[in-house]
Protein backbone atom coordinates (compact mmCIF):
# COMPACT_ATOMS: atom_id res chain seq x y z
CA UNK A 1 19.81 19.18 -8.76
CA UNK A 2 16.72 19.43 -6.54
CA UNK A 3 15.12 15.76 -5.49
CA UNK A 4 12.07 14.68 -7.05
CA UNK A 5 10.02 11.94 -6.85
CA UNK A 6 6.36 11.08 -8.02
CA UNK A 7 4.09 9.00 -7.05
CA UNK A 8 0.48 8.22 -9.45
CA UNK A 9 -2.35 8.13 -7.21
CA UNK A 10 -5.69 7.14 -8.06
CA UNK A 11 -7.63 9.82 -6.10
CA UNK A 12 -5.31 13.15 -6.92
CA UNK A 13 -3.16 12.16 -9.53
CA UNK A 14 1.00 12.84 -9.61
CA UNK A 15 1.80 13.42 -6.04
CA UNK A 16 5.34 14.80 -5.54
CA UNK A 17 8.14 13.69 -3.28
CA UNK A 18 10.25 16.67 -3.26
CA UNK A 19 12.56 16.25 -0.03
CA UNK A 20 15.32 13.19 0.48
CA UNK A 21 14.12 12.44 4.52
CA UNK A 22 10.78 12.29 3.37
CA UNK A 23 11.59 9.78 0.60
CA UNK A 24 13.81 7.66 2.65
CA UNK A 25 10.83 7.32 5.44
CA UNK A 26 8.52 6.52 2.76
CA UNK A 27 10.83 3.35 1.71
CA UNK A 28 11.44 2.41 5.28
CA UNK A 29 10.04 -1.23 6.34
CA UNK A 30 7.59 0.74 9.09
CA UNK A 31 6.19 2.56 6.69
CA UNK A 32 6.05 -0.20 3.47
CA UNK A 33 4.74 -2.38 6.04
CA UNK A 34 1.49 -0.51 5.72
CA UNK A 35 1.08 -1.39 2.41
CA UNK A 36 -0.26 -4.65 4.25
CA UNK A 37 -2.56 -3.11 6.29
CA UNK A 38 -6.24 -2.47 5.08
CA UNK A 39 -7.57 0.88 5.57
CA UNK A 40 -10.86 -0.25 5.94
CA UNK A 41 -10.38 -3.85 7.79
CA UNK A 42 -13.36 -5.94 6.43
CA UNK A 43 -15.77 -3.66 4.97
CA UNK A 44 -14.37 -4.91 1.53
CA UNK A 45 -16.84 -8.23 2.47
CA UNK A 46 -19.63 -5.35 2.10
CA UNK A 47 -18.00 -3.12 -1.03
CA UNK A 48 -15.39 -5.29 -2.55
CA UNK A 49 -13.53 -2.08 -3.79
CA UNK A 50 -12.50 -1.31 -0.48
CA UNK A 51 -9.24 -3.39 0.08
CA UNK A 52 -6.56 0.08 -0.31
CA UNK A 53 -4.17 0.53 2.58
CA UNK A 54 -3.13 2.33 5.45
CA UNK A 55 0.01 3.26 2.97
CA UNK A 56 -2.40 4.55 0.48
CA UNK A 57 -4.62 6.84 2.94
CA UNK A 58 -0.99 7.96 4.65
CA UNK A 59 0.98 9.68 1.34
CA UNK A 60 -2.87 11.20 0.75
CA UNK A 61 -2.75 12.51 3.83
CA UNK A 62 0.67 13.80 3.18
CA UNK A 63 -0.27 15.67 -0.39
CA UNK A 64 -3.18 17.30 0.97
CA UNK A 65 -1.08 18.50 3.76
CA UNK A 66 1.54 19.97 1.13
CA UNK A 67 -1.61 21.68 -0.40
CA UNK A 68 -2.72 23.38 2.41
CA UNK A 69 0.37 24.78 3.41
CA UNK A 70 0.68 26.10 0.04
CA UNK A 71 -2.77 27.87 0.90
CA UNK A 72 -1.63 28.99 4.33
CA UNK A 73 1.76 30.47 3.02
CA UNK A 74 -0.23 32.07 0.22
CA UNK A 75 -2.48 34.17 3.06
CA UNK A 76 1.17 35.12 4.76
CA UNK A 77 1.36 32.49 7.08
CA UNK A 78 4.85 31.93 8.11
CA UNK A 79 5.85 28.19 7.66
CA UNK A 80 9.52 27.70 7.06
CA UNK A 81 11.10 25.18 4.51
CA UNK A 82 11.87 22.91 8.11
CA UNK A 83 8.29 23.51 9.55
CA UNK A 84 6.86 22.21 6.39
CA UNK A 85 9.04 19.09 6.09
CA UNK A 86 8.15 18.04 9.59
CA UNK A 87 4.49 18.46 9.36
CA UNK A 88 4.44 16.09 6.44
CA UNK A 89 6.78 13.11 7.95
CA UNK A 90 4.26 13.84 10.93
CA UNK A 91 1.29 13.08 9.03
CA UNK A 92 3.21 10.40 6.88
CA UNK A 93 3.64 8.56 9.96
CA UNK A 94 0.60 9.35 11.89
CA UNK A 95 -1.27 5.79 11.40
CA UNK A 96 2.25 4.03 11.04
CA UNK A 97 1.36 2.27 14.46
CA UNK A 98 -1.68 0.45 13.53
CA UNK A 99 -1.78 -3.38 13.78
CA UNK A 100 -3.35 -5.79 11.54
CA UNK A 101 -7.00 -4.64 10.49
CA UNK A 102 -6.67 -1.53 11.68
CA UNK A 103 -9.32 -0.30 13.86
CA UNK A 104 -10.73 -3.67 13.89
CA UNK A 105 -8.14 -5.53 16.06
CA UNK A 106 -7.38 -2.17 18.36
CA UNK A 107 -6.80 -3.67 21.80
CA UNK A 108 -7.42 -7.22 21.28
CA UNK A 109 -3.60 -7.74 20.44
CA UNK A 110 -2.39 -5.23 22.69
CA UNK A 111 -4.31 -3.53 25.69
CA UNK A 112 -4.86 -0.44 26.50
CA UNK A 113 -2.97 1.06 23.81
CA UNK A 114 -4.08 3.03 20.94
CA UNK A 115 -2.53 3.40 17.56
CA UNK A 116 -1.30 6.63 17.86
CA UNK A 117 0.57 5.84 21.39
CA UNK A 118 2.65 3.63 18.98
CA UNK A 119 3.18 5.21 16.44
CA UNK A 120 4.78 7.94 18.76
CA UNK A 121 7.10 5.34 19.62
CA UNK A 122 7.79 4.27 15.81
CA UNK A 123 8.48 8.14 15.34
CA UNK A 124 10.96 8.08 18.32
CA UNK A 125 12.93 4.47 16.81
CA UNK A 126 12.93 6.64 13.90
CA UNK A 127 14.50 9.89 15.18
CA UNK A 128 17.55 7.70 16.53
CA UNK A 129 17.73 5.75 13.32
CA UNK A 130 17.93 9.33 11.57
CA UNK A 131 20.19 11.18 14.20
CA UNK A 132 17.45 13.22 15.22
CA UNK A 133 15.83 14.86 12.16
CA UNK A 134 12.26 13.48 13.32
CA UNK A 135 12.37 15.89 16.97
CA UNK A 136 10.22 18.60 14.92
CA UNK A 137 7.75 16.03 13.47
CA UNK A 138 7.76 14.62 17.01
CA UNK A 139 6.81 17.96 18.61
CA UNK A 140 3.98 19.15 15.95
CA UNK A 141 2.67 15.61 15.97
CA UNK A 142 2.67 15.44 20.01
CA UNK A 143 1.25 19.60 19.97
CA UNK A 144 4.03 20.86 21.86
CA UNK A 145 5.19 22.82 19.23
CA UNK A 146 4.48 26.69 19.57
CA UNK A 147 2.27 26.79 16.41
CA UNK A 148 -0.47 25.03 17.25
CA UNK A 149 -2.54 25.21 13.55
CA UNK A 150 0.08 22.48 12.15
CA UNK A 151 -0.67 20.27 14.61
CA UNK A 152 -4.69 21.33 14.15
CA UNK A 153 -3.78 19.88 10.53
CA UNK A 154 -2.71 16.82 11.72
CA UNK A 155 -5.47 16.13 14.44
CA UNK A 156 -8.36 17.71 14.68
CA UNK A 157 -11.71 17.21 13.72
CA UNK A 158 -10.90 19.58 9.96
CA UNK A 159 -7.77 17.47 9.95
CA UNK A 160 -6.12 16.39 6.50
CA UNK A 161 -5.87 13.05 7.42
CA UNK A 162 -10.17 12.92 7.82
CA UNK A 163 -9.79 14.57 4.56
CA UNK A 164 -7.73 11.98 3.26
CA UNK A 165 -9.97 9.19 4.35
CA UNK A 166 -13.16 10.19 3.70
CA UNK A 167 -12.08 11.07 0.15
CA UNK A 168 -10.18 8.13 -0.50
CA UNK A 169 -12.85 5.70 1.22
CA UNK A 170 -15.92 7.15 -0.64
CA UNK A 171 -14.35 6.32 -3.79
CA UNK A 172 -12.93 3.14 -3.13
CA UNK A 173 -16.39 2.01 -1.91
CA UNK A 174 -18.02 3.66 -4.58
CA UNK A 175 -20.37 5.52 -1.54
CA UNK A 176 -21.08 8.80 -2.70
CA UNK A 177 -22.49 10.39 0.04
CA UNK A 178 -19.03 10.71 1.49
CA UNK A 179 -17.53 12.65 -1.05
CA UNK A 180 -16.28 16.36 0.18
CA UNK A 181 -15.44 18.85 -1.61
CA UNK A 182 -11.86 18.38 0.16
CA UNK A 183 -9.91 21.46 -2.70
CA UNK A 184 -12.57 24.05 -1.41
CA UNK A 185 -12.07 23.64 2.79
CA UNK A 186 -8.29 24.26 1.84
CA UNK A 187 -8.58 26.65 0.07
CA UNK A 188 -11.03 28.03 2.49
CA UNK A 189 -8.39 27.66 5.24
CA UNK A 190 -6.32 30.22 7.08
CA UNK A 191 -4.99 30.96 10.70
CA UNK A 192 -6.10 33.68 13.48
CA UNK A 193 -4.33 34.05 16.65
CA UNK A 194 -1.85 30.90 15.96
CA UNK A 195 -5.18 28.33 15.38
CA UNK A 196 -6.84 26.85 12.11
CA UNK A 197 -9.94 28.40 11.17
CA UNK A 198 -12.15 28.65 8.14
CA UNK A 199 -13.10 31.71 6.30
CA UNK A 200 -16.87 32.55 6.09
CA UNK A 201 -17.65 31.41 2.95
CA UNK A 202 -16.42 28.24 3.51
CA UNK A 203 -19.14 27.38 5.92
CA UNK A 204 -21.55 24.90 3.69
CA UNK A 205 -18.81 23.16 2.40
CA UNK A 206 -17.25 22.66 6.46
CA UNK A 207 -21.43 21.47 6.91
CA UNK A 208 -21.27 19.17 3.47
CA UNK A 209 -17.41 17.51 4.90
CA UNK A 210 -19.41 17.16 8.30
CA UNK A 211 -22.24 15.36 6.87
CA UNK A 212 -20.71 13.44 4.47
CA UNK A 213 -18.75 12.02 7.75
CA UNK A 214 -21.89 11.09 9.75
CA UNK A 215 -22.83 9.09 6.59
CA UNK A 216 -20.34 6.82 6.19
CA UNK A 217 -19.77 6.08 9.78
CA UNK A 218 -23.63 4.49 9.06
CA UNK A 219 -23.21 3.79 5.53
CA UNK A 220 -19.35 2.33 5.43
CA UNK A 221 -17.44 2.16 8.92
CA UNK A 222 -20.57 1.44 11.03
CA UNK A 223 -22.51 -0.89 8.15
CA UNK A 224 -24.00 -3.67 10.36
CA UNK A 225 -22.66 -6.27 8.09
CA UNK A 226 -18.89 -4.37 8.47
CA UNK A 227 -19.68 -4.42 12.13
CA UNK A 228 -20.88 -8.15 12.28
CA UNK A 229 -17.72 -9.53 10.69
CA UNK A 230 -15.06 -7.16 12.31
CA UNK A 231 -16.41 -8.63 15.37
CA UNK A 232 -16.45 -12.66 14.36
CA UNK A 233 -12.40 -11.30 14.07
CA UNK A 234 -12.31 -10.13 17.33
CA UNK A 235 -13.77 -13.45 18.95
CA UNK A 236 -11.52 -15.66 16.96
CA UNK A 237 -8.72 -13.95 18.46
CA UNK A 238 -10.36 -13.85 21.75
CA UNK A 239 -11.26 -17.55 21.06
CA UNK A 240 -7.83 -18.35 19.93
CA UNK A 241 -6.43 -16.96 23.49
CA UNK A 242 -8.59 -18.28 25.83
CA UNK A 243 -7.29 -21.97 24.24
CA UNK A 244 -3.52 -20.86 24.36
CA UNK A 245 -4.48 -20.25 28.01
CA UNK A 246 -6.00 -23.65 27.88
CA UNK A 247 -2.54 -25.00 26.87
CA UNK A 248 -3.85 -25.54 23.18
CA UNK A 249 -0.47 -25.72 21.41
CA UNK A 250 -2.43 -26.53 18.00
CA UNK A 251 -2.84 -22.78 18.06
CA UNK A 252 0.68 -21.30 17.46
CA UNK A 253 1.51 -19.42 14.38
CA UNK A 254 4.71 -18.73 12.44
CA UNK A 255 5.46 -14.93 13.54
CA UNK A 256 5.13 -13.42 16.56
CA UNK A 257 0.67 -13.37 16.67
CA UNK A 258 0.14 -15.76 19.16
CA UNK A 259 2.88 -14.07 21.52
CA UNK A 260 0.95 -11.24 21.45
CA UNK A 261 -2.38 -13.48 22.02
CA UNK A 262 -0.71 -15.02 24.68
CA UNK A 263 0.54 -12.25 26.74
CA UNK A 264 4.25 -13.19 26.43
CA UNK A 265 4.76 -9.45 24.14
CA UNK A 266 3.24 -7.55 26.59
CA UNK A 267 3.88 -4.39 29.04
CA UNK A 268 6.72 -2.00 27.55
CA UNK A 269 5.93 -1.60 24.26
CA UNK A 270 8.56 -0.39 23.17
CA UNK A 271 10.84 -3.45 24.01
CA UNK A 272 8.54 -5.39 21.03
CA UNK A 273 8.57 -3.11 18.07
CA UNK A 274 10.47 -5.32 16.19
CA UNK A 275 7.63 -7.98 16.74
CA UNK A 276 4.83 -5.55 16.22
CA UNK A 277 6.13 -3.91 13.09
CA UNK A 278 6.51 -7.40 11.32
CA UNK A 279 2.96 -8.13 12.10
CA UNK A 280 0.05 -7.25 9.59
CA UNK A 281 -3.05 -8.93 7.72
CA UNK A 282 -1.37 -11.20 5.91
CA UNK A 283 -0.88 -12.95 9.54
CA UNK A 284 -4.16 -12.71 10.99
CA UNK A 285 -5.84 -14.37 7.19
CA UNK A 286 -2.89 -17.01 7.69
CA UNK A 287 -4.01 -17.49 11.20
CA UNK A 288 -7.64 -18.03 10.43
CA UNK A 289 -6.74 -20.66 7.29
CA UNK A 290 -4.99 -22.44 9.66
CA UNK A 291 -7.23 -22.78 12.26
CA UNK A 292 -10.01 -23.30 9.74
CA UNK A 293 -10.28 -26.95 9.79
CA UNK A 294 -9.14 -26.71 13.93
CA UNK A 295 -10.95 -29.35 16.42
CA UNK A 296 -12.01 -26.82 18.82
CA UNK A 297 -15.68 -25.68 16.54
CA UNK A 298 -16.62 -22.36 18.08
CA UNK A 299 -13.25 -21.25 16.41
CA UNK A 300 -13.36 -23.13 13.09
CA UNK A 301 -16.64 -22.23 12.72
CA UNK A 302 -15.92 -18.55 13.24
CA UNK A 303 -12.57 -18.91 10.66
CA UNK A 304 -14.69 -20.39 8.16
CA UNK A 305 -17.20 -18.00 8.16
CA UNK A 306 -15.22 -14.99 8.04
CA UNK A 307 -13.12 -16.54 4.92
CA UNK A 308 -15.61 -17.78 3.08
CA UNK A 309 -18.00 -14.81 4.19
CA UNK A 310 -21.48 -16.44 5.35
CA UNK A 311 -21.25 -13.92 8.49
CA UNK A 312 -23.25 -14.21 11.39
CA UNK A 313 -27.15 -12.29 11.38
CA UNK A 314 -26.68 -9.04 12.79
CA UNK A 315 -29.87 -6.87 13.76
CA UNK A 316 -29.27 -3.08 14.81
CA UNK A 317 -31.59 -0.93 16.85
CA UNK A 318 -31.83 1.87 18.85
CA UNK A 319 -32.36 0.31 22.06
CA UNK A 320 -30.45 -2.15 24.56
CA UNK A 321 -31.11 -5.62 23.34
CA UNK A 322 -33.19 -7.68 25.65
CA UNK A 323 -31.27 -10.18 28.20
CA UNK A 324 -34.37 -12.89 27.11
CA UNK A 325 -33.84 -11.98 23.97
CA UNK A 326 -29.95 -12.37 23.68
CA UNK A 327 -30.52 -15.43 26.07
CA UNK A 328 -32.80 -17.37 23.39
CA UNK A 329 -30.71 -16.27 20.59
CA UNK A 330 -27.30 -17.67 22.66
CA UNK A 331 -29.33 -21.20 22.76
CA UNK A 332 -30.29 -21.07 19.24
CA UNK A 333 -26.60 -20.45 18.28
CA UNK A 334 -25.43 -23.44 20.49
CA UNK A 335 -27.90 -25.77 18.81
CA UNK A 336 -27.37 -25.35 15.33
CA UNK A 337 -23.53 -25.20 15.93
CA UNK A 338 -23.47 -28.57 18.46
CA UNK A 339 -21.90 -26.41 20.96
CA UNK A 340 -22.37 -25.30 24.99
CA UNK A 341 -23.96 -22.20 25.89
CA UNK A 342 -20.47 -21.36 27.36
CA UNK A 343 -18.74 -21.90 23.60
CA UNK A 344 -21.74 -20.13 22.05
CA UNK A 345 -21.16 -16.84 24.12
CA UNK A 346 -18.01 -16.93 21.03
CA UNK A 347 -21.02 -16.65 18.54
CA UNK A 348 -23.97 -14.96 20.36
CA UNK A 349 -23.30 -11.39 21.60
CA UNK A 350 -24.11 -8.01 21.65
CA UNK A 351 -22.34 -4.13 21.20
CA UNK A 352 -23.16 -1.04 20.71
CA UNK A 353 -21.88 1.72 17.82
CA UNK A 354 -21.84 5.51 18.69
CA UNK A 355 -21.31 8.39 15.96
CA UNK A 356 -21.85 12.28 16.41
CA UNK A 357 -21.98 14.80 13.64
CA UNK A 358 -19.92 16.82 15.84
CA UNK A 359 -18.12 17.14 19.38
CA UNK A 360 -17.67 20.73 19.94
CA UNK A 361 -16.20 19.22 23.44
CA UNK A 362 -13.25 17.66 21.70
CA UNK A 363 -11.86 20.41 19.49
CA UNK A 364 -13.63 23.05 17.41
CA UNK A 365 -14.27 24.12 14.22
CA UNK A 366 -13.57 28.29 14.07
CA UNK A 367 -15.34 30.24 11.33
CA UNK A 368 -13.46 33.57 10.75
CA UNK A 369 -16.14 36.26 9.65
CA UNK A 370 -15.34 39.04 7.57
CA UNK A 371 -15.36 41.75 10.36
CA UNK A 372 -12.90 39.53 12.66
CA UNK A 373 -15.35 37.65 14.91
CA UNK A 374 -14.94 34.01 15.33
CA UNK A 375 -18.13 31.61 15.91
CA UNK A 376 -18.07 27.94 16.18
CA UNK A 377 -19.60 26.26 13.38
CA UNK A 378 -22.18 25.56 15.51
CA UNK A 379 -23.03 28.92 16.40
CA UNK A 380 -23.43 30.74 12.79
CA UNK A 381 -26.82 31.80 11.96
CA UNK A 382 -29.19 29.18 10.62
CA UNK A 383 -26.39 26.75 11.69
CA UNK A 384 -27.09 23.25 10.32
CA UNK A 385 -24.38 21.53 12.56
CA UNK A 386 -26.74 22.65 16.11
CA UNK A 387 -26.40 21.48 19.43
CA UNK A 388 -28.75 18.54 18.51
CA UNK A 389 -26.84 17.30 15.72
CA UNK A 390 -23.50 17.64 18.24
CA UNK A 391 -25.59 14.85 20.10
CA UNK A 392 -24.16 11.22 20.24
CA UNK A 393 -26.48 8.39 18.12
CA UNK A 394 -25.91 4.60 19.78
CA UNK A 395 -27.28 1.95 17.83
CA UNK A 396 -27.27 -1.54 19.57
CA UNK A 397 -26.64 -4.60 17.68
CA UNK A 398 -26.71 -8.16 18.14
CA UNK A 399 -24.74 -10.97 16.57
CA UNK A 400 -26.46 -14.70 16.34
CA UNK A 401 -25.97 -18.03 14.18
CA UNK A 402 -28.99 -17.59 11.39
């Protein structure tokens, strides 16, 4: 009897589990532990729908992967029973190395390391914990494997797993202007010369999924309240170091957080992924309760304003904020807090957000036409996605006690 397994999701309905590996990955404690992790850190202090998980977004990103290469095979691609199983563990387990708050906390725990470096080395525990069935997932995920459109599926910027999250986040947050019309691009999908491309008539929806992006960076991920608050949780943590480095034993937490904070997990990571994969949100939220009420202010201030959201004032622009500026408003901080201007540096700061419409630089998006040329979506006649829109947009912001 063939396995089968479904799963009701909110955003597509039944999805099917239709392989034994897969399903034993998707009950593994890597992978459950995700159902810990928010997809969208904070932002649900902004749109209080928005508290779905990295879990969630992942067996998403796995159905609509099963739907394109349904499409793909339909068109003649060749993908065999194998190729198909490892490109979904791959995108199963593409965000399986994200720490607590995703995005949010990226480098603060551990430096100069992304997400995805990890979760290479979660896929390579697994392969030895499953005798080596992962080594194809490995090599599509990685893109050393010969056919270079599955890994195009995985990561790239017409990727399922964008897909996935704009999709899933849209509706979540209730922000329309990120829905896509995610059934169409599929459909519209094929492959030319071993890469992902889109048929011609595909084009407005490719512009409508490109748009729809840009707005939600602004709208959701970017929102300068999101922003504000994902930031108060970096400077706790920072906060909550630099007194561990004070000798500030007042700090430690049950788990293995303030290792990380403290440098002792640090180096080879893969000598700590037992640590790191019991760590999630549920530590970081018991972190900041118990440092609510701590002596040191600039930190108990910062805990209690994240849990009981009064944020700091954040003002965005698109220039460089003013050293007098940022200077008056790091005084103003310290005074209505009773702290020093050195303290106050914890509640006074500045950053910058970037978004583009569209990097042709980093990987294109190929629009087959229906005499065999290719263009770049950028290049089509009466192109909406031009060179300008390609362009970088910084906004500045600054961060104060109001």
């Amino acid at each position: 009897m063939a396995f089968r397994k479904i799963i009701n999701d909110p955003v597509y309905g039944f999805i099917t589990i239709d392989d034994s590996l897969i399903f034993e990955i998707i009950t593994h404690p890597y992978f459950q532990r995700l159902r810990r992790i928010k997809q969208m850190a904070l932002a649900y202090l902004v749109y209080p729908g928005a508290v779905h998980t990295r879990l969630h977004h992942a067996l998403g990103a796995y159905h609509l992967m099963g739907l394109a290469i349904t499409e793909l095979r339909n068109k003649g691609t060749d993908i065999s029973k194998e190729e198909e199983i490892a490109a979904k563990i791959a995108i199963l387990l593409h965000d399986v190395g994200h720490g607590p708050f995703s995005h949010a906390l990226e480098h603060v725990l551990i430096e100069n390391m992304h997400h995805e470096e990890i979760s290479l080395l979660l896929m390579h525990e697994l392969n030895e914990q499953y005798e080596g069935r992962l080594t194809l997932a490995i090599d599509i995920f990685t893109g050393k494997y010969p056919k270079k459109f599955l890994h195009q599926l995985i990561s790239g910027q017409l990727d399922v797993d964008r897909m996935d999250y704009l999709t899933r986040d849209s509706f979540f947050t209730g922000v329309n202007e990120g829905v896509i019309g995610y059934d169409r691009i599929i459909k519209m999908l094929t492959v030319h010369n071993g890469e992902l491309v889109v048929e011609e008539k595909g084009i407005y929806s490719i512009e409508k999924f490109l748009v729809a992006r840009r707005l939600m960076y602004w709208q959701a991920y970017l929102h300068k309240t999101v922003l504000a608050a994902e930031m108060m949780l970096v400077k706790i943590l920072e906060r909550a170091k630099y007194l561990l480095l004070q000798g500030d034993t007042s700090i430690h937490t049950d788990g293995p957080l303030t290792r990380f904070l403290s440098g002792e997990l640090s180096g080879d990571m893969g000598k700590h992924l037992e640590q790191f994969t019991s760590l999630d949100d549920t530590d970081v939220i018991s972190a900041l309760k118990k440092w609510y009420h701590h002596t040191d202010k600039t930190l108990s201030y910062l805990c209690k304003s994240v849990l009981d959201r009064k944020l700091l004032k954040v003002k965005l622009q698109a220039t460089p904020i003013e050293e007098t500026w940022l200077s008056q408003k790091k005084k103003e901080s310290a005074d209505k807090t009773d702290t020093s201007l050195q303290e106050a540096a914890f509640l006074c700061f500045t950053g910058e957000a970037v978004n583009r419409l569209y990097d042709p630089h980093v990987e294109h998006i190929q629009i087959l036409f229906k005499d065999g040329t290719i263009k770049d979506i950028s290049q089509v006649e009466n192109a909406l996605i031009h060179e300008t829109l390609s362009k970088p947009i910084k906004k500045f912001y600054l961060c104060y006690v109001g």
